[in-house]
C-alpha atoms as a PDB file:
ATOM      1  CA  UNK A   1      18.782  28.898 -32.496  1.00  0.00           C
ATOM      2  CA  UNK A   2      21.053  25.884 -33.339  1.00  0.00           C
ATOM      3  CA  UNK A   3      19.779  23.459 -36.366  1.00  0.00           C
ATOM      4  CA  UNK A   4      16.088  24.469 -36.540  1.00  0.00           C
ATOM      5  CA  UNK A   5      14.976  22.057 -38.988  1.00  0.00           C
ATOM      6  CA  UNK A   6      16.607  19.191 -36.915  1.00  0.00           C
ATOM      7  CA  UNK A   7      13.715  16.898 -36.074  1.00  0.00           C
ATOM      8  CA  UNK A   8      12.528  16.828 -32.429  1.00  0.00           C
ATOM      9  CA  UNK A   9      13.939  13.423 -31.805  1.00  0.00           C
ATOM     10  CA  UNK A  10      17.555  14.093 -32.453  1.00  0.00           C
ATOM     11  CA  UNK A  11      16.763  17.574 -30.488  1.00  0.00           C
ATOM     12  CA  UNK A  12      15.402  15.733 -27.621  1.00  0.00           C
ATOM     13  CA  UNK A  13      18.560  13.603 -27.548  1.00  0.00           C
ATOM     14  CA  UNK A  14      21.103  15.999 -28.012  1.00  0.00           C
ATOM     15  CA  UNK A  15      22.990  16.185 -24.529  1.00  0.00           C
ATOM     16  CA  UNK A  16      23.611  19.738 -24.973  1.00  0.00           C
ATOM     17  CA  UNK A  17      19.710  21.059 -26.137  1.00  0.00           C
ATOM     18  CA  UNK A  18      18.768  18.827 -23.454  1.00  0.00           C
ATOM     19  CA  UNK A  19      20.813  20.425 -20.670  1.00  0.00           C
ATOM     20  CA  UNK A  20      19.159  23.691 -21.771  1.00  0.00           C
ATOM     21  CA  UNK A  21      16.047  23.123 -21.893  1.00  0.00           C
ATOM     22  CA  UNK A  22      16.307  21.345 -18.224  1.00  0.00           C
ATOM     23  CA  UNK A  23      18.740  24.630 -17.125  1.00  0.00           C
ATOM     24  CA  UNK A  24      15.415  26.791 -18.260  1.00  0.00           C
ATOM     25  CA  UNK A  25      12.419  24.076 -16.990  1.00  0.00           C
ATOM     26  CA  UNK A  26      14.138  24.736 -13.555  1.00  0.00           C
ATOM     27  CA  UNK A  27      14.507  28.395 -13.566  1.00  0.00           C
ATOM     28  CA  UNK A  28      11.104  28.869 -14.616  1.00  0.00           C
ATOM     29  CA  UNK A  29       9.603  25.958 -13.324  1.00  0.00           C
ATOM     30  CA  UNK A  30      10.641  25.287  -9.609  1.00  0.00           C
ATOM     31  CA  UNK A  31       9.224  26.880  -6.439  1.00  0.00           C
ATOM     32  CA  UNK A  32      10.707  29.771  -4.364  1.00  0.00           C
ATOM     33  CA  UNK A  33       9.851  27.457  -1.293  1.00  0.00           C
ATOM     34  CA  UNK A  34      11.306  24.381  -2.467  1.00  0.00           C
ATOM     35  CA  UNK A  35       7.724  22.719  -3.020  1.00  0.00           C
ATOM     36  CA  UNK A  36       7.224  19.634  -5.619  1.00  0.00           C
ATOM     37  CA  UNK A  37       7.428  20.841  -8.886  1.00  0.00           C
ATOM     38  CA  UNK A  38       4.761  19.533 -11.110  1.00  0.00           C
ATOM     39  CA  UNK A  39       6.317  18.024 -14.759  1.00  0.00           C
ATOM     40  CA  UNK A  40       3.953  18.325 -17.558  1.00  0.00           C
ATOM     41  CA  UNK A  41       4.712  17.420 -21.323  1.00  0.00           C
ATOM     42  CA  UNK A  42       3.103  19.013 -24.569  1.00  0.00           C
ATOM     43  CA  UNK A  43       2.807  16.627 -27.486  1.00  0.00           C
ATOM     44  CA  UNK A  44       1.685  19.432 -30.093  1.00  0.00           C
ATOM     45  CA  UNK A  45       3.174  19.501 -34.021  1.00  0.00           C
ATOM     46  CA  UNK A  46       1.950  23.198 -33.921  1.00  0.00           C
ATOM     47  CA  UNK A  47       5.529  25.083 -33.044  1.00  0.00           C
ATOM     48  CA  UNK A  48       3.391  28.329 -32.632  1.00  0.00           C
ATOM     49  CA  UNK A  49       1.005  27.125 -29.956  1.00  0.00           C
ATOM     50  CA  UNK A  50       3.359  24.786 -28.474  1.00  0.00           C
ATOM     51  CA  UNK A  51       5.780  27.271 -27.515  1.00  0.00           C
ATOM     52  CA  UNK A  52       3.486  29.816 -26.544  1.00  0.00           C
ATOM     53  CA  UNK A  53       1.385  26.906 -24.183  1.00  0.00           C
ATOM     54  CA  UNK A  54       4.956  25.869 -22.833  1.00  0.00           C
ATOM     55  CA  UNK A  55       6.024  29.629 -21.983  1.00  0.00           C
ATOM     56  CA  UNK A  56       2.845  30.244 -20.255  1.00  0.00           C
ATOM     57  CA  UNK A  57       2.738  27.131 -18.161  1.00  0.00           C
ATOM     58  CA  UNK A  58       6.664  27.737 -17.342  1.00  0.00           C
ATOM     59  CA  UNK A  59       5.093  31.111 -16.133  1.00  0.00           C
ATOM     60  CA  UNK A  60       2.808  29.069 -14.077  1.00  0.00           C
ATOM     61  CA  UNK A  61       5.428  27.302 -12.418  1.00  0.00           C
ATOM     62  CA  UNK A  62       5.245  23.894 -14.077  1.00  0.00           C
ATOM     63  CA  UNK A  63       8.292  22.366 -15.342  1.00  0.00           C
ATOM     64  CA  UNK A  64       7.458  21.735 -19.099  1.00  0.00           C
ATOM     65  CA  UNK A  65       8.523  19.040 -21.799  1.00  0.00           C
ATOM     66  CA  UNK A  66       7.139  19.303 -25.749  1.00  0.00           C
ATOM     67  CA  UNK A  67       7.359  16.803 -28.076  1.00  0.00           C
ATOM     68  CA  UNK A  68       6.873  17.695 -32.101  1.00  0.00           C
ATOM     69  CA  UNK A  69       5.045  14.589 -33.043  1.00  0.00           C
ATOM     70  CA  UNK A  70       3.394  11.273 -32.133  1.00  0.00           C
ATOM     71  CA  UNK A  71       6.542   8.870 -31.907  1.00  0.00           C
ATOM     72  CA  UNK A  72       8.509  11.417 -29.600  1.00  0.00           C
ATOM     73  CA  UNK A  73       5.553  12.113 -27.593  1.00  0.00           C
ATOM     74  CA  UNK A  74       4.888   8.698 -27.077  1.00  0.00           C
ATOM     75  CA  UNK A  75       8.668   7.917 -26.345  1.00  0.00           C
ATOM     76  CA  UNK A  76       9.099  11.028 -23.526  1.00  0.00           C
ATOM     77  CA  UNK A  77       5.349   9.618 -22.486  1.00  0.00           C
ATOM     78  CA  UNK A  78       6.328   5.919 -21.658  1.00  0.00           C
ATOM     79  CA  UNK A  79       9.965   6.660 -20.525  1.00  0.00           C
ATOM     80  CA  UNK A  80       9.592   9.866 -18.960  1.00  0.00           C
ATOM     81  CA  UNK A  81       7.763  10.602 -15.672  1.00  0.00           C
ATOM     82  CA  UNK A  82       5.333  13.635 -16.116  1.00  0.00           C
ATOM     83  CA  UNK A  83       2.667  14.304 -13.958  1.00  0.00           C
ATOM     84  CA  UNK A  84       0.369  15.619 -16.804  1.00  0.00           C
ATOM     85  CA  UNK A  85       0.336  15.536 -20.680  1.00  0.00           C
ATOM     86  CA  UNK A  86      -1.528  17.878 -22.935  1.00  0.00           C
ATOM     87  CA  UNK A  87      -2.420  15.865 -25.821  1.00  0.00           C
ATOM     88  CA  UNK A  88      -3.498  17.245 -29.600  1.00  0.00           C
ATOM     89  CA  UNK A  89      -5.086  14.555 -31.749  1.00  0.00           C
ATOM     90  CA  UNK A  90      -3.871  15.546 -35.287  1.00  0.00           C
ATOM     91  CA  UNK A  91      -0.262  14.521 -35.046  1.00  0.00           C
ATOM     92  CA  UNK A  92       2.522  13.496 -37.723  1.00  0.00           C
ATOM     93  CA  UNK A  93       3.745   9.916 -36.826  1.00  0.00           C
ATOM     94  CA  UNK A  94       1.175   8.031 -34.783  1.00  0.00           C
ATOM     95  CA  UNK A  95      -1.835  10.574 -33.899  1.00  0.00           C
ATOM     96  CA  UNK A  96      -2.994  11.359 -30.484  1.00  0.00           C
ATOM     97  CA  UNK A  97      -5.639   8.555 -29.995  1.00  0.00           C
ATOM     98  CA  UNK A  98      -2.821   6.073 -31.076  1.00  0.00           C
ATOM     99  CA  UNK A  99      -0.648   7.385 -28.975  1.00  0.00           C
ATOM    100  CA  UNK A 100      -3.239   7.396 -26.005  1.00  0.00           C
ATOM    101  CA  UNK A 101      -3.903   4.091 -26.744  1.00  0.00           C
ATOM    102  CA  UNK A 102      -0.243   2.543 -26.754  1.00  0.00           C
ATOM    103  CA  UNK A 103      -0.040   5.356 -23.456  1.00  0.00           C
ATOM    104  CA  UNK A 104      -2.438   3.082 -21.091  1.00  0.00           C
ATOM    105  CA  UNK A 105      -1.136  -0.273 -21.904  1.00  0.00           C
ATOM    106  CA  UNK A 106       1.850   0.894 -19.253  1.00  0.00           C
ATOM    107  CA  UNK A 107       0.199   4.506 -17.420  1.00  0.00           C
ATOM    108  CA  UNK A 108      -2.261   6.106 -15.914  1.00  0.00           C
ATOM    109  CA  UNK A 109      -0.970   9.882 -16.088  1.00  0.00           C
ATOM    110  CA  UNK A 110      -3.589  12.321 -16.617  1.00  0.00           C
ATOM    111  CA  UNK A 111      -3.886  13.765 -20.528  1.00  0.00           C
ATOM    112  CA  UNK A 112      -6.206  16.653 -21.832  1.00  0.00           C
ATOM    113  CA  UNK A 113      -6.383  16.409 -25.306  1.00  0.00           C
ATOM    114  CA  UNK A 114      -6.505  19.102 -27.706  1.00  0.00           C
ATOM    115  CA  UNK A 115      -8.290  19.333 -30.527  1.00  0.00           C
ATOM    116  CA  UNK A 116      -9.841  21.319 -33.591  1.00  0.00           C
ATOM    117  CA  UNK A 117     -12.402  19.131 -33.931  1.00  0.00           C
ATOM    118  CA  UNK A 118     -15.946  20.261 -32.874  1.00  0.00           C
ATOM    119  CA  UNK A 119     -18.400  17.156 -33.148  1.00  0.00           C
ATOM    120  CA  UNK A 120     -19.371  15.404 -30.130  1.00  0.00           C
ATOM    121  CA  UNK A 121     -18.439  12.283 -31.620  1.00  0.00           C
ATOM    122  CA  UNK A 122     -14.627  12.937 -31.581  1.00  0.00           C
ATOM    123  CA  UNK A 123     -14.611  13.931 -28.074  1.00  0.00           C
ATOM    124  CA  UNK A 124     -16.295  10.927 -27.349  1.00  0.00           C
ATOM    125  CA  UNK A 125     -13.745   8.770 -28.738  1.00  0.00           C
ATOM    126  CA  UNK A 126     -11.060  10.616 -27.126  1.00  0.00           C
ATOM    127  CA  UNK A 127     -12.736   9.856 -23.539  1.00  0.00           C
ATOM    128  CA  UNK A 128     -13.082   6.635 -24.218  1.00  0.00           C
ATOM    129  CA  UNK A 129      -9.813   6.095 -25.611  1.00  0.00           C
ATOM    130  CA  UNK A 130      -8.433   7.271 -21.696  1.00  0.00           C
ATOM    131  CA  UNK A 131      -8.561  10.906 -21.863  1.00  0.00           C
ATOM    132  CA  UNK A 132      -9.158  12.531 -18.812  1.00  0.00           C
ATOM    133  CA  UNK A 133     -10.455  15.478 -19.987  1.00  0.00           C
ATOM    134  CA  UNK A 134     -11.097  17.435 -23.710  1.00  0.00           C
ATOM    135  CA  UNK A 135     -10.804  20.847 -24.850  1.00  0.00           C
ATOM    136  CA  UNK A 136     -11.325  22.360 -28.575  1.00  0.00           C
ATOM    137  CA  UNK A 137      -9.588  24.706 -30.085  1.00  0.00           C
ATOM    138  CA  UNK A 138      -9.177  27.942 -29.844  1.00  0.00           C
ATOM    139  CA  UNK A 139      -9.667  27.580 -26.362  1.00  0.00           C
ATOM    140  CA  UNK A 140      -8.794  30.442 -23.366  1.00  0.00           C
ATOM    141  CA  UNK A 141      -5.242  29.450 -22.007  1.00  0.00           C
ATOM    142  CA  UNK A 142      -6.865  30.768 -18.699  1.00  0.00           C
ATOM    143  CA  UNK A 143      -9.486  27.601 -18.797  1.00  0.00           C
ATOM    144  CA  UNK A 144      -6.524  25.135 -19.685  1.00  0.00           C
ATOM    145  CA  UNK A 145      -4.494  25.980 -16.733  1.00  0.00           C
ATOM    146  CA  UNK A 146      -7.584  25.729 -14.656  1.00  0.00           C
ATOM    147  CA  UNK A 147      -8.384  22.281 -16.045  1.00  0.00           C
ATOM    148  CA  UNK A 148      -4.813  21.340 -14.989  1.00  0.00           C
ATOM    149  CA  UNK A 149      -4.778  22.158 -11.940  1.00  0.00           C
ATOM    150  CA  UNK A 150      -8.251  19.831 -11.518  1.00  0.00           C
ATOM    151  CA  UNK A 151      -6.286  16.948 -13.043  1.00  0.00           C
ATOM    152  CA  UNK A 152      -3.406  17.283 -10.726  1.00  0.00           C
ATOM    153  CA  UNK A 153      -5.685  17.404  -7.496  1.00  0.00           C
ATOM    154  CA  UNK A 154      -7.740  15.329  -8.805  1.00  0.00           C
ATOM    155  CA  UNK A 155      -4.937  12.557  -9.156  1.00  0.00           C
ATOM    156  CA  UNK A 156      -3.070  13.258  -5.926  1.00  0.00           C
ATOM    157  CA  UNK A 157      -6.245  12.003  -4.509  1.00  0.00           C
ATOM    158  CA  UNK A 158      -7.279  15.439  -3.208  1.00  0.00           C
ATOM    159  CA  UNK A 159     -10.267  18.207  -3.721  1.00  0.00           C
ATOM    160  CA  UNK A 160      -9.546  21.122  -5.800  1.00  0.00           C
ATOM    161  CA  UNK A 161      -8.588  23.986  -3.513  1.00  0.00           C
ATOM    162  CA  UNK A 162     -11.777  26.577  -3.263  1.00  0.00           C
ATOM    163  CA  UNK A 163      -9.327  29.331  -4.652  1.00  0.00           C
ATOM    164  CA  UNK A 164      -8.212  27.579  -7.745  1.00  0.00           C
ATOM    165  CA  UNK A 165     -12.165  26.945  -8.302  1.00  0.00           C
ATOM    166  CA  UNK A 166     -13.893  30.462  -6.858  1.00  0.00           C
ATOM    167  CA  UNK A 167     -12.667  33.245  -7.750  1.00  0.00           C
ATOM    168  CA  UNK A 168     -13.500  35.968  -6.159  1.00  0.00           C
ATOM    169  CA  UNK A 169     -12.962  40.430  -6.176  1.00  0.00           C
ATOM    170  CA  UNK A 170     -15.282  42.546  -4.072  1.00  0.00           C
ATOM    171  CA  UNK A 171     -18.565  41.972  -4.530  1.00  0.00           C
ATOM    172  CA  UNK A 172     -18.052  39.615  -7.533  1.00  0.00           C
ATOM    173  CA  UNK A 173     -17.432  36.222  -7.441  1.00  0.00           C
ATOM    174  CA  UNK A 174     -16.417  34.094 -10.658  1.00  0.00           C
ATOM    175  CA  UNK A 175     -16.886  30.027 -10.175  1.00  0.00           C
ATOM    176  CA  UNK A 176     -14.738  28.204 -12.799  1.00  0.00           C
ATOM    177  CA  UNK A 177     -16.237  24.750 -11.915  1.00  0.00           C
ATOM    178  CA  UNK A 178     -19.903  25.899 -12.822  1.00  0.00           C
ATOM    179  CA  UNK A 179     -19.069  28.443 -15.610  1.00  0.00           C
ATOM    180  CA  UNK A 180     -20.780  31.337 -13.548  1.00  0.00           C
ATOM    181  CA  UNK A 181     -20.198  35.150 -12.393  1.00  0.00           C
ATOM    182  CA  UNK A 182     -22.232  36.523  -9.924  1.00  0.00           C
ATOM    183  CA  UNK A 183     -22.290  40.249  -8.594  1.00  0.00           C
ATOM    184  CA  UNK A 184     -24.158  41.428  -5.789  1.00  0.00           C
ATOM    185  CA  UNK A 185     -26.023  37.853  -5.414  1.00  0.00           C
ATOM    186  CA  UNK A 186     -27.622  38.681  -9.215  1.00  0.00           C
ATOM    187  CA  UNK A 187     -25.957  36.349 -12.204  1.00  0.00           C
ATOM    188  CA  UNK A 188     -24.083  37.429 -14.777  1.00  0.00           C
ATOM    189  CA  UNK A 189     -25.533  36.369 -18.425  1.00  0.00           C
ATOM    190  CA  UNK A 190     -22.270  36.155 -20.216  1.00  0.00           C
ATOM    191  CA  UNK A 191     -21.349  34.643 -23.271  1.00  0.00           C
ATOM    192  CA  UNK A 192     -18.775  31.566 -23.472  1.00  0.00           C
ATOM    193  CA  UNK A 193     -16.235  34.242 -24.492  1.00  0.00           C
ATOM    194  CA  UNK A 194     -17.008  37.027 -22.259  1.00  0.00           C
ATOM    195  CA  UNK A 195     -16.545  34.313 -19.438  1.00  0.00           C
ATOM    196  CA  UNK A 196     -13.357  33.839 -20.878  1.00  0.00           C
ATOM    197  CA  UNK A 197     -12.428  37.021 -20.928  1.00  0.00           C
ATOM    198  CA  UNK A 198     -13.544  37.729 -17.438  1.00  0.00           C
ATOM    199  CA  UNK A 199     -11.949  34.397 -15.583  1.00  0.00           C
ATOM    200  CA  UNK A 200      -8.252  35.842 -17.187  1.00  0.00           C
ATOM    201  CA  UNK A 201      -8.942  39.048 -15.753  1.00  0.00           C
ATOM    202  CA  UNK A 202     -10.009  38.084 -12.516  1.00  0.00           C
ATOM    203  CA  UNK A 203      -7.084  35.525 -12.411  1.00  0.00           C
ATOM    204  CA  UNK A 204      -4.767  38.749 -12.840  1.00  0.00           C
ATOM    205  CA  UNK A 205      -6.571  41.086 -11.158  1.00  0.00           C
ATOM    206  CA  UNK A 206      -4.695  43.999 -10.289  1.00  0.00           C
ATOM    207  CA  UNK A 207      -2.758  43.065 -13.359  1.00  0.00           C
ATOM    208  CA  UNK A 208      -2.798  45.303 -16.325  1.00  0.00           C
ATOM    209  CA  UNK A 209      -3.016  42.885 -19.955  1.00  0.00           C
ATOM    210  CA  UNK A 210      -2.321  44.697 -23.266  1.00  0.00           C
ATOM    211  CA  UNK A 211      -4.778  43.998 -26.031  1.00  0.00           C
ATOM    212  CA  UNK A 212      -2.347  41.442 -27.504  1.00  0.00           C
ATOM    213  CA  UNK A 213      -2.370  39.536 -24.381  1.00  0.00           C
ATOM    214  CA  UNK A 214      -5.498  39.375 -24.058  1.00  0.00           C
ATOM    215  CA  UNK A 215      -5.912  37.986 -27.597  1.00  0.00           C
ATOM    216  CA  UNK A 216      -3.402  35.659 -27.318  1.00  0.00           C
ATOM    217  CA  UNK A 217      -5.287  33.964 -24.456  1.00  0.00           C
ATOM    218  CA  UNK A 218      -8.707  34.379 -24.758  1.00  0.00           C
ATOM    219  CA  UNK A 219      -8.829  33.789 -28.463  1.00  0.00           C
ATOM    220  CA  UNK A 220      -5.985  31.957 -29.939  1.00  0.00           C
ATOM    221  CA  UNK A 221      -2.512  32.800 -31.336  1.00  0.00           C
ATOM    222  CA  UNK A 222      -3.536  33.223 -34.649  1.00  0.00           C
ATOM    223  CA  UNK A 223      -5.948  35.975 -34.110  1.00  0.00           C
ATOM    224  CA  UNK A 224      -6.004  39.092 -35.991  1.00  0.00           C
ATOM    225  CA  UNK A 225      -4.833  41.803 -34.082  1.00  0.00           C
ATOM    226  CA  UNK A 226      -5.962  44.449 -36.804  1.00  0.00           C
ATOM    227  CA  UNK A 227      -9.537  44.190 -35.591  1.00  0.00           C
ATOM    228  CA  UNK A 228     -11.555  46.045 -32.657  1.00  0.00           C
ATOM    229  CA  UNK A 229     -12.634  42.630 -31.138  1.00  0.00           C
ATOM    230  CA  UNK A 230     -11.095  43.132 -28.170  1.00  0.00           C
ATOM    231  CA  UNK A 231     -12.665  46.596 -27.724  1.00  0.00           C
ATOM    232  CA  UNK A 232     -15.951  45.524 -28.607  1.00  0.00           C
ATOM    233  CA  UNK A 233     -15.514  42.686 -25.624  1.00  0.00           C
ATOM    234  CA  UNK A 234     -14.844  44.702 -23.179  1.00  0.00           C
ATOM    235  CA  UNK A 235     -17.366  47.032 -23.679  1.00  0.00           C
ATOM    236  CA  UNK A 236     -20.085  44.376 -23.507  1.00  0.00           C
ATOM    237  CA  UNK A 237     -18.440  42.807 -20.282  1.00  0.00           C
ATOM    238  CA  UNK A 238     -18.566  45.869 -18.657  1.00  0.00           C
ATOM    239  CA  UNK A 239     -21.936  46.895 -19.842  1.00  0.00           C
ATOM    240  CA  UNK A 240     -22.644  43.758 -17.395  1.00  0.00           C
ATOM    241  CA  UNK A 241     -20.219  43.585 -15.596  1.00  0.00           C
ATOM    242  CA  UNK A 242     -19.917  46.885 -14.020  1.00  0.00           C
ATOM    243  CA  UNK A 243     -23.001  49.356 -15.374  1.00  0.00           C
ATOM    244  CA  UNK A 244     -25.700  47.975 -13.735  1.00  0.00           C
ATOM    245  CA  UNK A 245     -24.068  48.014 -10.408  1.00  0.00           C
ATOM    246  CA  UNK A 246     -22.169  51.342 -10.389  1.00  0.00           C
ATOM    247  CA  UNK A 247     -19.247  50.831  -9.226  1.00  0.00           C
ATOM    248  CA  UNK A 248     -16.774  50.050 -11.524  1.00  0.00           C
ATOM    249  CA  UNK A 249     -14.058  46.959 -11.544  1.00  0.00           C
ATOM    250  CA  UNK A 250     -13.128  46.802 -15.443  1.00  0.00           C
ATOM    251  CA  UNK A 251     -10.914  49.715 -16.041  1.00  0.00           C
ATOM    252  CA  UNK A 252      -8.945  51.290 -18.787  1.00  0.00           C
ATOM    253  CA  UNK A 253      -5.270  52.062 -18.692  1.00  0.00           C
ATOM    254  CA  UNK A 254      -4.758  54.236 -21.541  1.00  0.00           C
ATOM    255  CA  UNK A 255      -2.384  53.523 -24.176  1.00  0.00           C
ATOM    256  CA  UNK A 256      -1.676  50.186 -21.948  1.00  0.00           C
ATOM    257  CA  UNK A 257      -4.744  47.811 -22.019  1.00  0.00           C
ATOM    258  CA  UNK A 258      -7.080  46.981 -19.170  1.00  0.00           C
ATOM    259  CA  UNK A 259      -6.997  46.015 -15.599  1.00  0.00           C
ATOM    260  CA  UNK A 260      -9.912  44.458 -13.051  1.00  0.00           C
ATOM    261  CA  UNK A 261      -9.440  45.852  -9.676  1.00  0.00           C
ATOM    262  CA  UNK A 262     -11.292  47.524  -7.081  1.00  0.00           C
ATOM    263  CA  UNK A 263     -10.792  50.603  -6.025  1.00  0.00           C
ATOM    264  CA  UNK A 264     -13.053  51.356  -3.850  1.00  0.00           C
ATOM    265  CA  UNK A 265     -10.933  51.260  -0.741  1.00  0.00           C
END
């Protein structure tokens, strides 16, 4: 990697870095069918978390822009065109309400903002500021995307599509909008991190996520993969999930991770 400590500005306007990066946006980023690709930036002075958010949104077929800090952000905010910005308060330069603020003197794009702050207070401000929407750290990456894809619809002047909102595998049927899993018409009493847990793996069912994965996106990317956390999840998801119902949807891949499906059929 070329010049590492080089500040984010003079990366952004290197013609070279640039090219890259827009070589990469569009191989991860645009449609097989041609479709309107959906441009979202990351203002985040976390490197960790921003490349990680901007690798799994590439992933989810956005084309993605980060900024390092509060000037570039607001500089790729007001001269760029992005059809979403992901926001984090705490920022070197001019912080995230600032840079709201100067934002929607000249634009109305949608912004979630990030933060680590918990009191009611702060989220307050940042709604008021012009935030669309608010989400505190460590948050699922799973619940993010969903609250993008809200935004977007939600600005194109269109309801959320029933799929992106209701989930749904056999006899189970997971409702992002009201936080709710039912099975079998009887509710689910899950925690706010066994929800978590669940909407990834119903997002990816038939998929099979490693522990790490799972981590990484339900917990944060600082987690401490030396614990049994994730075990101990699972097993009291599918104590709910599954046991009182038997027939089972959480399974166990050995010596891979787990993997919702049904296989019933």
């Amino acid at each position: 990697m070329a010049c590492p400590k080089a500040c984010a500005h003079c990366r952004n306007r290197c013609p070279t870095r640039r090219k890259e990066a827009d070589d990469s946006s569009d191989r991860l980023g645009a449609p097989a069918d041609g479709g309107t690709v959906m441009k979202l930036l990351i203002v985040e002075d976390e490197a960790k978390l921003a490349d990680y958010l901007r690798k799994g949104l590439a992933e989810e077929g956005y084309v993605v822009e980060v900024a390092g800090n509060g000037i570039d952000g607001l500089h790729m905010a007001t001269e760029g065109s992005h059809d979403l910005i992901v926001l984090d308060t705490m920022l070197p330069g001019i912080d995230g309400l600032g840079l709201l603020a100067a934002l929607r003197q000249s634009k109305q794009t949608p912004v979630i903002m990030l933060t680590a702050r918990h009191r009611v207070e702060d989220r307050v401000r940042g709604l008021k500021a012009g935030a669309d929407d608010y989400l505190v750290k460590p948050f699922a990456f799973s619940e993010l995307v969903a609250r993008i894809e809200v935004l977007l619809r939600r600005a194109a002047g269109a309801a959320p599509a029933p799929d992106a909102l209701l989930l749904s595998l056999g006899d189970l049927q997971v409702d992002l909008a009201r936080r709710r899993a039912v099975r079998a018409g009887q509710r689910l009493e899950l925690s706010a991190k066994e929800f978590q847990l669940l909407t990834l793996l119903i997002r990816r069912k038939g998929e099979v996520l490693s522990r790490t994965e799972i981590a990484e996106q339900v917990w944060d990317v600082n987690f401490d993969h030396g614990t049994n956390v994730i075990d101990v999840a699972i097993r009291r998801l599918r104590g709910k999930l599954d046991l009182p119902f038997g027939h089972t949807l959480l399974h166990t891949v050995r010596g891979m991770g787990y993997v919702l499906e049904d296989r019933s059929s």
